[in-house]
Protein backbone atom coordinates (compact mmCIF):
# COMPACT_ATOMS: atom_id res chain seq x y z
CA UNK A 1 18.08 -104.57 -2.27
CA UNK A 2 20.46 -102.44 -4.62
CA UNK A 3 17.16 -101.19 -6.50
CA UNK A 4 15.46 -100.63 -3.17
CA UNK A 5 18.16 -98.34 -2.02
CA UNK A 6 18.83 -96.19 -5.56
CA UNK A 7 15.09 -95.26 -5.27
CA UNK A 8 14.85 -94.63 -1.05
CA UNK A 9 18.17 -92.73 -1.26
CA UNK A 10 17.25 -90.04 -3.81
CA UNK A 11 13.26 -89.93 -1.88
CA UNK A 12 14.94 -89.41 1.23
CA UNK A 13 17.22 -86.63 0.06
CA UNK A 14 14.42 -84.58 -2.02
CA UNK A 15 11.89 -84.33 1.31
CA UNK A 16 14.46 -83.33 3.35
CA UNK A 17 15.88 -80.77 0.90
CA UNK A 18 11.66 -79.74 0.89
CA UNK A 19 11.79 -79.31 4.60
CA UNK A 20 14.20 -77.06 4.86
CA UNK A 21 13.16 -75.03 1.73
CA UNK A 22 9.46 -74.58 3.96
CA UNK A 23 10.99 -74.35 7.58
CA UNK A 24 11.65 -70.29 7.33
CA UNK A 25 8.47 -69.86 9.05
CA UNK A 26 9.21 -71.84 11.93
CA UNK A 27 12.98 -71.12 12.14
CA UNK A 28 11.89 -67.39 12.50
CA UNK A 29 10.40 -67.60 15.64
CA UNK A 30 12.50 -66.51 18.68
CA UNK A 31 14.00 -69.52 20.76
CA UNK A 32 14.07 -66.24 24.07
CA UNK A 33 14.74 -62.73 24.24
CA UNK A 34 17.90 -62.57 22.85
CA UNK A 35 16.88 -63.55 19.06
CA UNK A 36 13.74 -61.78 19.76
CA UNK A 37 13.76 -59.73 16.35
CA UNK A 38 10.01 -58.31 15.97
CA UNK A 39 10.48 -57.48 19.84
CA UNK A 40 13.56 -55.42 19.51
CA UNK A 41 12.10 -53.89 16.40
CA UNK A 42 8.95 -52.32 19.19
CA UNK A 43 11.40 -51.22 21.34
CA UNK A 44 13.82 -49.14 18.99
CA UNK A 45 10.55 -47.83 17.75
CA UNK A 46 9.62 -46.66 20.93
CA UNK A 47 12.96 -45.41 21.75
CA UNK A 48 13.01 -43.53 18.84
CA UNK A 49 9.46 -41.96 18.76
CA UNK A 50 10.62 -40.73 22.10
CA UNK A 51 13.60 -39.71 21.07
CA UNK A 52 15.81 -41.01 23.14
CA UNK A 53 18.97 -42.05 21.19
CA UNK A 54 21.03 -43.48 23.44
CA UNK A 55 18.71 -45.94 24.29
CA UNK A 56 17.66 -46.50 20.68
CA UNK A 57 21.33 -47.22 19.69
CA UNK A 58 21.39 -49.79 22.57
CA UNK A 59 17.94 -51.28 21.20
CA UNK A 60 19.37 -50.90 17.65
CA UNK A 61 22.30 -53.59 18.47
CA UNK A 62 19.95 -55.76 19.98
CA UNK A 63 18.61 -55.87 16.95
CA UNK A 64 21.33 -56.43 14.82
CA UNK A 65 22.45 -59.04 17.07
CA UNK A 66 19.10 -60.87 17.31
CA UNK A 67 18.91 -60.88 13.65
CA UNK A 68 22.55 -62.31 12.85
CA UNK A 69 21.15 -65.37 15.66
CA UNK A 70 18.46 -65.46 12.94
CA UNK A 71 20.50 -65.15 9.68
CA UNK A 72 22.07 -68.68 10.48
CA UNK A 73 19.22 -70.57 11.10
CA UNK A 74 17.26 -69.15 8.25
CA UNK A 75 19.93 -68.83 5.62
CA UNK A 76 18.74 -72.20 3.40
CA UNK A 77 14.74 -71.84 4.03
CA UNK A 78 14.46 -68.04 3.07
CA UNK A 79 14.74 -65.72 -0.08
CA UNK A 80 18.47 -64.09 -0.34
CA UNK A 81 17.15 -60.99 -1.31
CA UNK A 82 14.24 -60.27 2.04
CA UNK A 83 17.46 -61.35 4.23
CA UNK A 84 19.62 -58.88 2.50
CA UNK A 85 16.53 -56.10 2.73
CA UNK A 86 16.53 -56.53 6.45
CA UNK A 87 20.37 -56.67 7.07
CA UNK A 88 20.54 -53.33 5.01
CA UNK A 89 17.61 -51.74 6.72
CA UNK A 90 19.27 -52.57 10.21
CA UNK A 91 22.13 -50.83 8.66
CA UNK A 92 20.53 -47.91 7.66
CA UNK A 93 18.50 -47.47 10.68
CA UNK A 94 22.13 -47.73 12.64
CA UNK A 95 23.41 -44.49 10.58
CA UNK A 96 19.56 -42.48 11.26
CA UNK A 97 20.17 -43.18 14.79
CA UNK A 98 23.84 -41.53 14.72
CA UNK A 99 22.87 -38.80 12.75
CA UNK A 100 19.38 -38.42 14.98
CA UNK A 101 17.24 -38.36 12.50
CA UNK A 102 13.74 -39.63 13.77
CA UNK A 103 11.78 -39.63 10.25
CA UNK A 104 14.52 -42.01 8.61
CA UNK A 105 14.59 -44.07 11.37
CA UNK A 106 11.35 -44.97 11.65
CA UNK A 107 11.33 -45.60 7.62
CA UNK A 108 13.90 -48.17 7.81
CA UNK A 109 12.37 -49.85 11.44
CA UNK A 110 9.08 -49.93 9.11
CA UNK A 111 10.33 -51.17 6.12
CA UNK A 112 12.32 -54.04 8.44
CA UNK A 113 9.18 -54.60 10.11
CA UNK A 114 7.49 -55.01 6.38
CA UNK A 115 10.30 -57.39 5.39
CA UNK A 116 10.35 -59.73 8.52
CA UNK A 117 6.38 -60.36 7.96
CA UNK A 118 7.02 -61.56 4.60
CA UNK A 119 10.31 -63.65 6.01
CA UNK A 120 9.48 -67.34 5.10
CA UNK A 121 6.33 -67.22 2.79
């Protein structure tokens, strides 16, 4: 029985550990609107082509609030370094929006865009 358990113990704690490591994919999907990142990505996008900052500042803390919902359910199954890329595009797209600047905006909403798509491969 001892045996039994020092082998099913380790086998049990390796495929879960190989779950999580391949659930980013699944974990990104939005649970509703509120963590609905690629969604709130459109919007600000739209919002910004038209120029309409106010409304793109609104849209832009939607985003940033969708994504921190995502951060914590992703944090174990994804790459450090695509979640940082996104959190310091959102951050950067913040300050393009204050200063009104439409062509760095729509860089960073790109390049956030870019870095969700690869979230979880």
């Amino acid at each position: 029985m001892k045996k039994l358990f020092n082998l099913v113990v380790p086998v049990l704690i390796l495929v879960l550990s190989l779950l999580i490591m391949l659930s980013g994919s699944f974990l990104k999907r939005p649970r509703g609107d509120y963590d609905n990142v690629i969604k709130n990505i459109d919007t600000t996008t739209k919002a910004v082509l038209s120029e309409d900052w106010k409304l793109a500042d609104q849209n832009t803390q939607k985003l940033d609030s969708s994504w921190k919902t995502i951060v914590k359910r992703i944090q174990f199954s994804s790459e450090r370094t695509e979640i940082n890329n996104i959190s310091l595009s959102i951050a950067r797209l913040k300050a393009s929006i204050i200063a009104k600047d439409k062509s760095s905006a729509l860089i960073e909403l790109n390049s956030a865009k870019e870095h969700w798509e690869d979230l979880g491969k």
